[in-house]
N, C-alpha and C. Protein backbone atom coordinates (compact mmCIF):
# COMPACT_ATOMS: atom_id res chain seq x y z
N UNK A 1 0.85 -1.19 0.00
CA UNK A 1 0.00 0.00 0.00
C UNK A 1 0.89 1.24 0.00
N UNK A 2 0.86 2.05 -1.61
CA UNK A 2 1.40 3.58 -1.22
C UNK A 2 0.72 4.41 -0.99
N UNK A 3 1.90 5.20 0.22
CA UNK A 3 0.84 6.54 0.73
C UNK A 3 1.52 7.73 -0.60
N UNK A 4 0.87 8.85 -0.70
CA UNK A 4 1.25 10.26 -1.25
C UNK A 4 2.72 10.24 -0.06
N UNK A 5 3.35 11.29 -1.03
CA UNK A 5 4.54 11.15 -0.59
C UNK A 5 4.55 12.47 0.80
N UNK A 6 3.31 13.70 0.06
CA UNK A 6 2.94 14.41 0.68
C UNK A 6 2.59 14.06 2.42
N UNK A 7 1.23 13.36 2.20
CA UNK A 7 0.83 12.49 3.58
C UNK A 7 2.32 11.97 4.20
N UNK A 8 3.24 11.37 3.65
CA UNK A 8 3.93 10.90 4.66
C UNK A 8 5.07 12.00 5.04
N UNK A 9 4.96 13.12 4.32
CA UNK A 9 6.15 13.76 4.69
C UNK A 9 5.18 14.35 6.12
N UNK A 10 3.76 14.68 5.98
CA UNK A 10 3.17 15.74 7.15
C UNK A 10 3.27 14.31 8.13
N UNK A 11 2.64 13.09 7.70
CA UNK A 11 2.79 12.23 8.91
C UNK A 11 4.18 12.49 9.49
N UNK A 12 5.17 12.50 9.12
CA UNK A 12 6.59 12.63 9.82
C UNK A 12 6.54 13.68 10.54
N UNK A 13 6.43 14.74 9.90
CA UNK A 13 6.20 15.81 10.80
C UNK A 13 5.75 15.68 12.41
N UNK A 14 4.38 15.08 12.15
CA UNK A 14 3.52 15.19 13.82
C UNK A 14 4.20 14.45 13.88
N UNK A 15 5.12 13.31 13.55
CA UNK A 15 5.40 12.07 14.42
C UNK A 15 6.71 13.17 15.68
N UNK A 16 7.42 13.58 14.48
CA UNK A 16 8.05 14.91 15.48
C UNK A 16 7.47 15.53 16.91
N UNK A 17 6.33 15.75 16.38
CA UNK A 17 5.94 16.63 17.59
C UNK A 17 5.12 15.49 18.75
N UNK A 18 4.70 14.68 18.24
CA UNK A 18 4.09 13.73 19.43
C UNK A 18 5.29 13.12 19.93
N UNK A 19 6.43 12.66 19.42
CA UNK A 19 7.71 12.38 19.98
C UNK A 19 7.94 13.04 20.85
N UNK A 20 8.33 14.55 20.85
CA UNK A 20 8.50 15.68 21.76
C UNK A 20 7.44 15.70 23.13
N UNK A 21 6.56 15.90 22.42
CA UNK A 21 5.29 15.52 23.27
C UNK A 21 5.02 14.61 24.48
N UNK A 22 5.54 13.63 24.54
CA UNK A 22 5.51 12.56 24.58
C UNK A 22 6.27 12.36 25.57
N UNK A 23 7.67 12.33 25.13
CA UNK A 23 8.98 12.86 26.14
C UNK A 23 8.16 13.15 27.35
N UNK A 24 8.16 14.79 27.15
CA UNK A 24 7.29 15.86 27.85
C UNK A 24 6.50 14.94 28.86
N UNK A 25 5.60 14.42 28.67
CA UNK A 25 4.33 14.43 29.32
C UNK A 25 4.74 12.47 29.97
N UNK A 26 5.93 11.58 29.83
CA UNK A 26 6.09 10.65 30.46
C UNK A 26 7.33 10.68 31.42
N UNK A 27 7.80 11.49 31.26
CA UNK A 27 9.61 11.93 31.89
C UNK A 27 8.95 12.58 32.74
N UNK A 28 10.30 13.27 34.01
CA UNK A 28 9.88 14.05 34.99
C UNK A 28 9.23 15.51 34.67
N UNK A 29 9.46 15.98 33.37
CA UNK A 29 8.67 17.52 33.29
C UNK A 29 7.48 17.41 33.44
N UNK A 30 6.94 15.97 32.52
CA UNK A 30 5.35 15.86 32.97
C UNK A 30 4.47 17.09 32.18
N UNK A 31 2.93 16.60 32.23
CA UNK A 31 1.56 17.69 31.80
C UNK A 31 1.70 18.59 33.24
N UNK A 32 2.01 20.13 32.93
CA UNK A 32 1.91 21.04 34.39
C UNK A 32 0.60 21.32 34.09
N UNK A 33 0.11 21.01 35.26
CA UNK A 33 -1.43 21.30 35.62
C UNK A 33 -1.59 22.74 36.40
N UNK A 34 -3.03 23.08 36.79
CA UNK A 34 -2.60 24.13 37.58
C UNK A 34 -3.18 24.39 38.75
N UNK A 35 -3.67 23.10 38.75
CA UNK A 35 -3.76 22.58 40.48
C UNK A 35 -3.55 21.34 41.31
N UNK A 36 -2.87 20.42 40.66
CA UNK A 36 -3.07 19.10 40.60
C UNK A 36 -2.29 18.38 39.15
N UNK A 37 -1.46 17.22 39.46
CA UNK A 37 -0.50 16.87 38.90
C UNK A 37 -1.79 15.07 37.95
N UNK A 38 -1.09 14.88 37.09
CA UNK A 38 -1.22 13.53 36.22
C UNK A 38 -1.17 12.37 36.88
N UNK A 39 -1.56 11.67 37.56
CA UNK A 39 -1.17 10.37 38.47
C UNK A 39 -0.91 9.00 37.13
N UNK A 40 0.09 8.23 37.38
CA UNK A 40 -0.22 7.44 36.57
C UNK A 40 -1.18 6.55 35.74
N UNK A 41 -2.09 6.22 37.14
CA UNK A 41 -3.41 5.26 36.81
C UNK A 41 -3.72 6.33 35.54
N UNK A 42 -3.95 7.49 35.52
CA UNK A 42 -4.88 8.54 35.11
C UNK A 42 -4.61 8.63 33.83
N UNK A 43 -3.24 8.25 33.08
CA UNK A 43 -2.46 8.71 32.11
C UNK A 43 -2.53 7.02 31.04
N UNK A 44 -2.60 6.14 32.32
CA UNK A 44 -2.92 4.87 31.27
C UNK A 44 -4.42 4.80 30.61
N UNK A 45 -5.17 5.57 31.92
CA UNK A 45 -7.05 5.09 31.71
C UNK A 45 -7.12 6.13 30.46
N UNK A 46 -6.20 7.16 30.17
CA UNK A 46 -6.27 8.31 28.78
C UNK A 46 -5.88 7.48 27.73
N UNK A 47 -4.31 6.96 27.72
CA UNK A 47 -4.20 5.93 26.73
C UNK A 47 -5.11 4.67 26.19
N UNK A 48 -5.69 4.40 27.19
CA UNK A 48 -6.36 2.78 26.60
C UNK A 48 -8.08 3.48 26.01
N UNK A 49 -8.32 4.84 26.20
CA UNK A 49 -9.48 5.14 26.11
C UNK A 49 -9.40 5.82 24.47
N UNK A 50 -7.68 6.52 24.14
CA UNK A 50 -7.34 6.78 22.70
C UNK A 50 -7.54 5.29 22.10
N UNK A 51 -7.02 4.60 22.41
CA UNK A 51 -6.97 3.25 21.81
C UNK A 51 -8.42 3.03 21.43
N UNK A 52 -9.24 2.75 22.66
CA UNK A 52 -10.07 2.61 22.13
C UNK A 52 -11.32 3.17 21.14
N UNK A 53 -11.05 4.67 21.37
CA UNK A 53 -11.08 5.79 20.22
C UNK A 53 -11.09 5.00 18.65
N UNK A 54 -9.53 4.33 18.48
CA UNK A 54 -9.43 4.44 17.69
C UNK A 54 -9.94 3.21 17.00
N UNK A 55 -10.35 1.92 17.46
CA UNK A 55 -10.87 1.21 16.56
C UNK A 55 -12.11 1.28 16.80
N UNK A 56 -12.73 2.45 17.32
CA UNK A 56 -14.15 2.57 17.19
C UNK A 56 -14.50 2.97 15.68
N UNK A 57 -13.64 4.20 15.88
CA UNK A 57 -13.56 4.45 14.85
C UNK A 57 -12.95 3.77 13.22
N UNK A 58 -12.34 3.06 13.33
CA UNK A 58 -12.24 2.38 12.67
C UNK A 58 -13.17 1.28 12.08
N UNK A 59 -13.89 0.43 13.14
CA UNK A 59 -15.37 0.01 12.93
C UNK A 59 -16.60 1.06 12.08
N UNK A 60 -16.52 2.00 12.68
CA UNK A 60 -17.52 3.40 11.86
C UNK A 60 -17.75 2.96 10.78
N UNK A 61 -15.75 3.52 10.25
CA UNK A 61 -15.73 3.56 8.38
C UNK A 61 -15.98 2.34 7.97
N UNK A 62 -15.67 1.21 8.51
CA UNK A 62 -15.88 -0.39 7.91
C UNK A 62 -16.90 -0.16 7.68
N UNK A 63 -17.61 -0.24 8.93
CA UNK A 63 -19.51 -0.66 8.72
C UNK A 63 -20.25 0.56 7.91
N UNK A 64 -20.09 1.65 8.11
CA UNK A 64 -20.64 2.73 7.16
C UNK A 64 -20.24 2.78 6.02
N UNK A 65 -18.77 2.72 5.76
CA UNK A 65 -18.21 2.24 3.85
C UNK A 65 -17.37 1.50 3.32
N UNK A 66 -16.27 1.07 3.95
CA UNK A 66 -15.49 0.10 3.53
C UNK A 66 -14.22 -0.08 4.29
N UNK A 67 -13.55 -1.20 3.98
CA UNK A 67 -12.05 -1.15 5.08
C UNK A 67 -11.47 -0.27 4.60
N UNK A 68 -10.84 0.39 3.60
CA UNK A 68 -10.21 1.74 2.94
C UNK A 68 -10.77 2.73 3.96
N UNK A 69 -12.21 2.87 4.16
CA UNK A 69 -12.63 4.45 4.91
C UNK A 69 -12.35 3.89 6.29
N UNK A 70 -12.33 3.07 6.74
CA UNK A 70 -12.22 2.73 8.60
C UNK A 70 -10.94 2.09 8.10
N UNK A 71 -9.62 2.54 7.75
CA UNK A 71 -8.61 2.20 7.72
C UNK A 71 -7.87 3.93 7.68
N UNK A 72 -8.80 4.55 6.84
CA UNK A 72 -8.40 5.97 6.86
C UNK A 72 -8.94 6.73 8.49
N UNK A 73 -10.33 6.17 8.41
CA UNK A 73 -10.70 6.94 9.69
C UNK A 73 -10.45 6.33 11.50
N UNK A 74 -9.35 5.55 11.18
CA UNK A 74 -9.33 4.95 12.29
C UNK A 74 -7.34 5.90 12.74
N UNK A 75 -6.90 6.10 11.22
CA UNK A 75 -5.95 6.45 11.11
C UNK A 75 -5.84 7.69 11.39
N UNK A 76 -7.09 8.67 11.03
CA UNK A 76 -7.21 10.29 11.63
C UNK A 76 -7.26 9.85 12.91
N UNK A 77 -7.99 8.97 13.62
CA UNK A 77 -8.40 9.21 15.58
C UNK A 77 -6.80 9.23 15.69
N UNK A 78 -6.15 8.21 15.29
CA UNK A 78 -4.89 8.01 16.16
C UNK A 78 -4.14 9.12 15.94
N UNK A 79 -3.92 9.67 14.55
CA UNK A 79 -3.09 10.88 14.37
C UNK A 79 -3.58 11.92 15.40
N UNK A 80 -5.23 12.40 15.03
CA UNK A 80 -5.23 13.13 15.69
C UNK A 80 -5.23 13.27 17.46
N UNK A 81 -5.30 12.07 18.01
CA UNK A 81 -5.56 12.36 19.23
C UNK A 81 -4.06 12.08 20.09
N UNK A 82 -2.76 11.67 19.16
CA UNK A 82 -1.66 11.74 19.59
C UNK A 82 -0.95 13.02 19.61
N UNK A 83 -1.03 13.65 18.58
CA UNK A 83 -1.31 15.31 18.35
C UNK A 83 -1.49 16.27 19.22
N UNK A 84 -2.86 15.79 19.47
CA UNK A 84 -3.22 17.07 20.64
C UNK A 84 -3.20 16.52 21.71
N UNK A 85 -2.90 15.45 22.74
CA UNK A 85 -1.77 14.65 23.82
C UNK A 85 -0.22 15.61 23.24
N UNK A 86 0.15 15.71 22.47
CA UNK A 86 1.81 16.35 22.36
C UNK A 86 1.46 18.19 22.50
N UNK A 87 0.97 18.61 21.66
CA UNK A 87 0.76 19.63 21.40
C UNK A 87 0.26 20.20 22.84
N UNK A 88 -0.40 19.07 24.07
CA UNK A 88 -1.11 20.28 25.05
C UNK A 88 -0.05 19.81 25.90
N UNK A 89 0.98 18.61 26.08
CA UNK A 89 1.81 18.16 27.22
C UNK A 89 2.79 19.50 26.72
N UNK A 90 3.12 20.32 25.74
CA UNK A 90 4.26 20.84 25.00
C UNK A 90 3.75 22.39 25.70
N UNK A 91 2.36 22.72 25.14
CA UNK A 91 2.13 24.02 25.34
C UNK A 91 1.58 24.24 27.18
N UNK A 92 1.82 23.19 27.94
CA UNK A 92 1.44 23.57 29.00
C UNK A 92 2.40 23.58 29.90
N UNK A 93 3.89 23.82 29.48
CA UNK A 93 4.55 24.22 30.11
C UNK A 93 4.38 26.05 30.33
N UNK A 94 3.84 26.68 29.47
CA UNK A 94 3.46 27.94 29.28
C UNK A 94 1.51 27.75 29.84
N UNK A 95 0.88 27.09 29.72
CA UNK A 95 -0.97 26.72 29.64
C UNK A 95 -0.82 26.43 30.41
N UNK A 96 -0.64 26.31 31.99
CA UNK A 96 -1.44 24.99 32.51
C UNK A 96 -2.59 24.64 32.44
N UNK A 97 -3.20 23.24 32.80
CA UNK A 97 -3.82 22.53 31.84
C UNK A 97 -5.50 22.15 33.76
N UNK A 98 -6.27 22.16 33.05
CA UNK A 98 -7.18 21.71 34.52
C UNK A 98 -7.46 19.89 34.21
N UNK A 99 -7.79 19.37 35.52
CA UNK A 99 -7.92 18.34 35.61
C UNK A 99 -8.54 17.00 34.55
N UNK A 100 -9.84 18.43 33.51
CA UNK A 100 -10.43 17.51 32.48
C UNK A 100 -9.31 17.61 31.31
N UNK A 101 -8.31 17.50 31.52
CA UNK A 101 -7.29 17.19 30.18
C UNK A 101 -7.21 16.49 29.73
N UNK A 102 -7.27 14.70 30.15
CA UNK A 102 -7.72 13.86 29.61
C UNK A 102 -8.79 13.51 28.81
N UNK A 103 -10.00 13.78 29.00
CA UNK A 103 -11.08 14.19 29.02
C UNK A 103 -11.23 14.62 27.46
N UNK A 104 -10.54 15.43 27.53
CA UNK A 104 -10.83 16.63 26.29
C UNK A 104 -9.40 16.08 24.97
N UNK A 105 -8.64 15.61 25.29
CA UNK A 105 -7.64 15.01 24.64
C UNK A 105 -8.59 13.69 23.94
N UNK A 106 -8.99 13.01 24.58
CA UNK A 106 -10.00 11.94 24.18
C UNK A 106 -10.94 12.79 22.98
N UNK A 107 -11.43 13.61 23.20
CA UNK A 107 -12.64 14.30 22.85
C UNK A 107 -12.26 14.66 21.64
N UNK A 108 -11.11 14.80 20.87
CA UNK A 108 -10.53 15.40 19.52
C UNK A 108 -11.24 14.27 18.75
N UNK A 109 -11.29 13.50 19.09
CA UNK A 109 -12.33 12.53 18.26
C UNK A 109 -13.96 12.96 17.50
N UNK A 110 -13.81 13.65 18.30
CA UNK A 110 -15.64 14.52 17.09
C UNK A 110 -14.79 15.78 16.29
N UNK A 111 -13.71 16.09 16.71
CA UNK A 111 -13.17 16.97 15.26
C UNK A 111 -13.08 16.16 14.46
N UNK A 112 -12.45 14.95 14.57
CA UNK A 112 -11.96 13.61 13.61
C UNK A 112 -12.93 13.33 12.16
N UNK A 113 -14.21 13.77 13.05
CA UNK A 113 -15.13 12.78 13.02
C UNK A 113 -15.89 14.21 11.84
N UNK A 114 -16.00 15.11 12.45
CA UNK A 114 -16.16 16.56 11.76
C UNK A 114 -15.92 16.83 10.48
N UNK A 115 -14.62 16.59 10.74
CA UNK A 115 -13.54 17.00 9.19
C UNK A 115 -13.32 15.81 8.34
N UNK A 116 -12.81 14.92 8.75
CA UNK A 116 -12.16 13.40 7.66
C UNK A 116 -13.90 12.88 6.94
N UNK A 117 -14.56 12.39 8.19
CA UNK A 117 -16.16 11.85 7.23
C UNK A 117 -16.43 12.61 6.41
N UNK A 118 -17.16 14.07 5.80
CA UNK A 118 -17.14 14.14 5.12
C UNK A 118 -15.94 14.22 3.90
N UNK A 119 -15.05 14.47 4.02
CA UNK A 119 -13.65 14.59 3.19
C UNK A 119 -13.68 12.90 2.52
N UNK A 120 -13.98 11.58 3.55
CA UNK A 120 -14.24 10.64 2.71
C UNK A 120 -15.21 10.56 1.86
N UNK A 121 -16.56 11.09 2.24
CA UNK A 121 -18.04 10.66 1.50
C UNK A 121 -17.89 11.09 0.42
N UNK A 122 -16.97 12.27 0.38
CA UNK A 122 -16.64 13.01 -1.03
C UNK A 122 -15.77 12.11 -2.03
N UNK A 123 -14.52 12.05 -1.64
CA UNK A 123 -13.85 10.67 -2.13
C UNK A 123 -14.60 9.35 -2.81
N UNK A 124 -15.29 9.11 -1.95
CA UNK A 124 -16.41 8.02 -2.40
C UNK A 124 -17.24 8.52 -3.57
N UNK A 125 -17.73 9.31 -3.62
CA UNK A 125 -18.49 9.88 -4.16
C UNK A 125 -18.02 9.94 -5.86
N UNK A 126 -16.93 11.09 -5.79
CA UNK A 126 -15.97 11.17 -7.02
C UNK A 126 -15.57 9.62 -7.65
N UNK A 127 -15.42 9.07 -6.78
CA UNK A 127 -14.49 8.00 -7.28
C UNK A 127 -15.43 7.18 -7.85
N UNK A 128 -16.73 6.77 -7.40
CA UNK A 128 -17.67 6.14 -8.01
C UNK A 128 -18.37 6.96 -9.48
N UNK A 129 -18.18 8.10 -9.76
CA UNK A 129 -18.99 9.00 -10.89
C UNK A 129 -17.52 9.33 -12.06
N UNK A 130 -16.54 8.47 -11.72
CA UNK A 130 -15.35 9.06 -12.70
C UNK A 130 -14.61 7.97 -12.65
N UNK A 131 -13.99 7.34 -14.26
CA UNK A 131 -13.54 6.44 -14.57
C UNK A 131 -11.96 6.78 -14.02
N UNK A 132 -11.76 5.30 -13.51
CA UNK A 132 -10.39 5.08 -12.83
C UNK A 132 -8.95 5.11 -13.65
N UNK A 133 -9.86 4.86 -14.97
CA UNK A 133 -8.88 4.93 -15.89
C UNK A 133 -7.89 5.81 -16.40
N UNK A 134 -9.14 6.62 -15.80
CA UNK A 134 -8.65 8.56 -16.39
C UNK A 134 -7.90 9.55 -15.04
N UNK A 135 -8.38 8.70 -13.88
CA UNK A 135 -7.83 9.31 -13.02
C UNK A 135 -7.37 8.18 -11.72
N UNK A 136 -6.65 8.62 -11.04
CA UNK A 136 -5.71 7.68 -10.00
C UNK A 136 -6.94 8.08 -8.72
N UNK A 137 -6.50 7.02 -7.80
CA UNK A 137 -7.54 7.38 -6.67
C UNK A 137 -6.85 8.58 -5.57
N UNK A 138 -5.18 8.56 -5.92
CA UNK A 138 -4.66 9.98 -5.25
C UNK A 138 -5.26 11.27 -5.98
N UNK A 139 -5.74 11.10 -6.81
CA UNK A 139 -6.14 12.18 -7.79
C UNK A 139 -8.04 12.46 -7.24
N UNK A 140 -8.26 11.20 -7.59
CA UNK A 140 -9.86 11.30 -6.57
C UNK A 140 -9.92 12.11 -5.12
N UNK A 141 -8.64 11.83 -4.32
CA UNK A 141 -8.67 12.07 -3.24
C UNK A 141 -8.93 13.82 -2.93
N UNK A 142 -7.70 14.36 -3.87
CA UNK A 142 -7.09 15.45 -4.24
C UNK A 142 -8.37 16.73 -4.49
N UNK A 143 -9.53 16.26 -5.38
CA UNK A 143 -10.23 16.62 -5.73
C UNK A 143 -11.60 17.13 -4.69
N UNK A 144 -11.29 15.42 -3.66
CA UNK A 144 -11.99 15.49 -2.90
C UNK A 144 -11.82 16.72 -1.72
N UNK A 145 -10.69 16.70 -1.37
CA UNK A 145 -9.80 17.96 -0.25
C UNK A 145 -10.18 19.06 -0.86
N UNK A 146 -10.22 19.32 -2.46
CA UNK A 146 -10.20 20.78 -2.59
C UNK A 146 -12.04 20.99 -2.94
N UNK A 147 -12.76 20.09 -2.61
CA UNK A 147 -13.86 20.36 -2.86
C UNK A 147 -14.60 20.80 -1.77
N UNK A 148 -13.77 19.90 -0.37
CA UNK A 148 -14.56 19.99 0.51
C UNK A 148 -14.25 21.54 1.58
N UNK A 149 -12.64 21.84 0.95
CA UNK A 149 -11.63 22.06 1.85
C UNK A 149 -12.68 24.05 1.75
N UNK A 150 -13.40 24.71 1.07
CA UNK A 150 -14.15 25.94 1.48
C UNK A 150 -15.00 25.81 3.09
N UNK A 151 -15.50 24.59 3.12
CA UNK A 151 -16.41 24.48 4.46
C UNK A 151 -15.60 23.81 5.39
N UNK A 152 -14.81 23.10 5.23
CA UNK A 152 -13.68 22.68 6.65
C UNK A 152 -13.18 23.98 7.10
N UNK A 153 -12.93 24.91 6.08
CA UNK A 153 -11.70 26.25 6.37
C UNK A 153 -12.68 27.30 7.39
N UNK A 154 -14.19 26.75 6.93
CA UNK A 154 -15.03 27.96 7.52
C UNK A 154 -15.36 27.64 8.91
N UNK A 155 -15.42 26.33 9.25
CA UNK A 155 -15.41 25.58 10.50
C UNK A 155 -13.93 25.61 10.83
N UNK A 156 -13.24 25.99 10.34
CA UNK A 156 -11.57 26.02 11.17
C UNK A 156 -12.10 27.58 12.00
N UNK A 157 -11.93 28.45 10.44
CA UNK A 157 -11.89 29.91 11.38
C UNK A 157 -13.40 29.76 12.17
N UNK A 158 -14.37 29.93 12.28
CA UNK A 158 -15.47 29.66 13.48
C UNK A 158 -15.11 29.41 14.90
N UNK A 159 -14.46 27.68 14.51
CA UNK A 159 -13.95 27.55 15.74
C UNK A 159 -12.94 28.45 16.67
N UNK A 160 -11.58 28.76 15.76
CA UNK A 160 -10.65 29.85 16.14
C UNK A 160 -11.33 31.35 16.47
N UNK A 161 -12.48 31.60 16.21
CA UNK A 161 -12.97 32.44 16.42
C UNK A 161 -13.87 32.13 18.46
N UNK A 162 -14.19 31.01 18.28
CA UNK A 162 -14.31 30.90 19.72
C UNK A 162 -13.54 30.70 20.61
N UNK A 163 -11.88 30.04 20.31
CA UNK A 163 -11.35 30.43 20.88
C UNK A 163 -10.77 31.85 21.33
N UNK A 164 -10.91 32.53 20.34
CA UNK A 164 -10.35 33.98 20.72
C UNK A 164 -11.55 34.67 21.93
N UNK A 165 -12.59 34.53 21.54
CA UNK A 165 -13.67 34.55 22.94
C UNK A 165 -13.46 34.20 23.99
N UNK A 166 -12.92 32.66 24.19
CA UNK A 166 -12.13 32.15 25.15
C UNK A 166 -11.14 33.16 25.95
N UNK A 167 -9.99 33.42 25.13
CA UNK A 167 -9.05 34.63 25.83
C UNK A 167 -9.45 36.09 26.04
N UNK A 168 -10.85 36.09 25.53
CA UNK A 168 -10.85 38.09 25.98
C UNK A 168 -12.03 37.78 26.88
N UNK A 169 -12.63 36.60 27.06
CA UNK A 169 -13.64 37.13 28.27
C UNK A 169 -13.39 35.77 29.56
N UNK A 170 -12.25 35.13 29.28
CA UNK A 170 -11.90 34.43 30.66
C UNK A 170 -10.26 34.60 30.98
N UNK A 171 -9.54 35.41 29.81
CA UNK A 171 -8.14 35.41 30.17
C UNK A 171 -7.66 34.30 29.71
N UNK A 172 -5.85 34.05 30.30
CA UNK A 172 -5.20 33.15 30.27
C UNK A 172 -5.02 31.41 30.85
N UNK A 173 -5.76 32.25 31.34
CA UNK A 173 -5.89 30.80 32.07
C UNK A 173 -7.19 29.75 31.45
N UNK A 174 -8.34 30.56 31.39
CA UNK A 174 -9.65 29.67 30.09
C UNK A 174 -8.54 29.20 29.10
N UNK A 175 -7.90 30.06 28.51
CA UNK A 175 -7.15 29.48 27.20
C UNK A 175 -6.36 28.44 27.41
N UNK A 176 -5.78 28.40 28.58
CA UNK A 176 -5.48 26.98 29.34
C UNK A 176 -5.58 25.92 29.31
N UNK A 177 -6.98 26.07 29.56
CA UNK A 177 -7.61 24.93 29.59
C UNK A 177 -8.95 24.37 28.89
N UNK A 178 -8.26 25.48 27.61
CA UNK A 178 -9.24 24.93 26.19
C UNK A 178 -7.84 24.80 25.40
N UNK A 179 -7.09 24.76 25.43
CA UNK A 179 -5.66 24.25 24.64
C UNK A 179 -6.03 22.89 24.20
N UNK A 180 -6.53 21.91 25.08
CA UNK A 180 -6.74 20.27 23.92
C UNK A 180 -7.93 20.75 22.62
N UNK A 181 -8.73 21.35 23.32
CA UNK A 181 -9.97 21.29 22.04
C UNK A 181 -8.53 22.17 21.02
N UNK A 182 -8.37 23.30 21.23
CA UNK A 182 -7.80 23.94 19.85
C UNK A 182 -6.70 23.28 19.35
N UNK A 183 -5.99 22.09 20.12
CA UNK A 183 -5.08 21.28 19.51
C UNK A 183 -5.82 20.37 18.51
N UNK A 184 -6.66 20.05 19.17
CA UNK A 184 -7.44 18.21 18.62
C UNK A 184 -8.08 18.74 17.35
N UNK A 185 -8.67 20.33 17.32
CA UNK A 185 -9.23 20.75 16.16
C UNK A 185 -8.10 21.39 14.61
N UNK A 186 -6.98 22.09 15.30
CA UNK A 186 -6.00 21.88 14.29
C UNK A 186 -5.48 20.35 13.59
N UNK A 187 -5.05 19.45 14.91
CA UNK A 187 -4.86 18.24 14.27
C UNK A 187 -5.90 17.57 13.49
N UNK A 188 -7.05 17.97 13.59
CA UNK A 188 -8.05 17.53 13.01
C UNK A 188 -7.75 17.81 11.55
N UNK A 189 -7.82 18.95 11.41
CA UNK A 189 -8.30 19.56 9.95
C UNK A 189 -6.64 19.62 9.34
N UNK A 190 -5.68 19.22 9.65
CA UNK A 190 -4.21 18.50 9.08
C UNK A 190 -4.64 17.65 8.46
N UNK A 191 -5.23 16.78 9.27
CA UNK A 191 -5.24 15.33 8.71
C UNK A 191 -6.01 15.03 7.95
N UNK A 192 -7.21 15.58 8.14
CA UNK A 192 -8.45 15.49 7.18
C UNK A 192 -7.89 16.33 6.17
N UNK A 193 -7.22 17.01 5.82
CA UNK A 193 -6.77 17.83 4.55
C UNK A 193 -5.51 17.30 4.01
N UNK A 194 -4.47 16.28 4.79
CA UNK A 194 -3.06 16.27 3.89
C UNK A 194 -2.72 14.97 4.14
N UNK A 195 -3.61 14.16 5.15
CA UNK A 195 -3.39 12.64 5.44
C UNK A 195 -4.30 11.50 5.03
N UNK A 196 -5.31 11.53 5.60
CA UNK A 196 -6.75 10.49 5.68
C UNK A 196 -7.03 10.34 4.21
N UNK A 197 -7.39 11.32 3.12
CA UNK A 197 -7.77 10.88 2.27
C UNK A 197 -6.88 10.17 1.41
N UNK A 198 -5.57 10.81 1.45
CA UNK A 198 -4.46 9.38 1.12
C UNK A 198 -4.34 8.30 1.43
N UNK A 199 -4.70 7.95 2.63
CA UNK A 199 -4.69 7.04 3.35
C UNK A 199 -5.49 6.09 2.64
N UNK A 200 -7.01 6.78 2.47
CA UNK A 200 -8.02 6.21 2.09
C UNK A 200 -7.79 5.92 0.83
N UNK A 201 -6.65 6.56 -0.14
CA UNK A 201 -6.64 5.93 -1.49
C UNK A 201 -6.18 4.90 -1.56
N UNK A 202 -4.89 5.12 -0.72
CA UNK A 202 -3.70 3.90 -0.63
C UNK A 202 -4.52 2.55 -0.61
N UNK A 203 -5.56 2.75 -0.06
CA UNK A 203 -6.42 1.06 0.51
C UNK A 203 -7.52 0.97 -0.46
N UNK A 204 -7.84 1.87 -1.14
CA UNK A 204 -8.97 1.54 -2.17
C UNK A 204 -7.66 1.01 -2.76
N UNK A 205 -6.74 1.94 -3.28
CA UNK A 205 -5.86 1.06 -4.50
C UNK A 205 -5.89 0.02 -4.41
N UNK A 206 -4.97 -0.65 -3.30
CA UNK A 206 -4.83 -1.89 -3.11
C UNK A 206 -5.84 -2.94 -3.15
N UNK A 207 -6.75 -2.48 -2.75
CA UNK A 207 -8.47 -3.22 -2.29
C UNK A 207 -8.93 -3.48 -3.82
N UNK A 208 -8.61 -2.54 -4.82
CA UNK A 208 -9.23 -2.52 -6.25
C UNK A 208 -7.93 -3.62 -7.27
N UNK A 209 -6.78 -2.97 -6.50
CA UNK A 209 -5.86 -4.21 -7.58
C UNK A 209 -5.65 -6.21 -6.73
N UNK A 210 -6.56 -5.94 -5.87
CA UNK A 210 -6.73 -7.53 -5.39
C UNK A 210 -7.44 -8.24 -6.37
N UNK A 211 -8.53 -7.40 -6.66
CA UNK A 211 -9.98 -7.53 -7.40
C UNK A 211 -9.32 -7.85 -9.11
């Protein structure tokens, strides 16, 4: 199965920053909270609950469209919810973070779910109304991102727009401790724009040259 060369250069990327991340938030610097520290139990019951995030999601795309889409969309949960786990263990050395951090790190899963589903249905869509012959399914994909990518961008800024609400009517500290949502929603709309639907070609390809 090939990915776009694109997808794997941005996958490398986050792998960067959840590495960092990661470090961060299992070593002694640790997630700084700002009243109350990470206990271990607390940090595994977050991990096994991403996990299980992720082949929920992965079940979704099976049962709603095919192993290609719950191979792609099982592949956004994990990107994205390793992401914004790095991105809030990273920025809360500056954020501290309140107790529902787990919580809300889990929760990047309805951005997931926001941005990549439709970005697949579209994919699907194209790919069934246009001969394969004439076009590659990275090319389906491609089409699909820039079709969908006017209303993801308008739900990006929206959201960024409530966060900025966030900082002028609770301060620094709200922004704190809305840092996972605005992580989980950037990582969201990465992946749903430069990963997942590659993903999702890579496995139609393969799925179509079995056949």
């Amino acid at each position: 199965m090939k990915i776009r060369s694109s997808a794997l250069m941005t996958l490398a990327a986050s792998a960067v920053v959840v590495v960092v991340g990661l470090v961060l938030a299992f070593t002694g610097a640790g997630i700084r909270f700002l009243a109350q520290s990470l206990q271990g139990a607390q940090l595994t019951q977050m991990l096994f609950s991403m996990l299980a995030v992720v082949v929920l999601l992965y079940v979704l795309g099976f049962v709603r469209y095919d192993v290609p889409s719950g191979l792609a969309l099982g592949t956004a949960g994990l990107h994205d919810q390793l992401v914004t786990l790095a991105l809030t263990s990273i920025l809360s050395r500056a954020l501290p973070q309140s107790y529902a951090m787990p919580a809300l790190v889990v929760a990047s899963a309805v951005f997931t779910c926001c941005f990549t589903v439709p970005v697949l249905r579209e994919s699907r869509l194209i790919g069934r109304g246009m001969s394969l012959r004439e076009h590659t399914r990275d090319e389906v994909a491609q089409m699909a991102v820039k079709k969908t990518l006017p209303v993801l961008a308008r739900v990006l800024a929206a959201a960024l727009l409530i966060f900025l609400a966030f900082v002028v009517g609770g301060g620094i500290t709200m922004f704190g401790f809305v840092v996972p949502l605005l992580a989980g929603i950037i990582a969201s709309f990465l992946s749903a724009t430069r990963v997942t639907p590659y993903v999702w070609a890579a496995g139609a390809s393969k799925a179509r040259n079995r056949r």
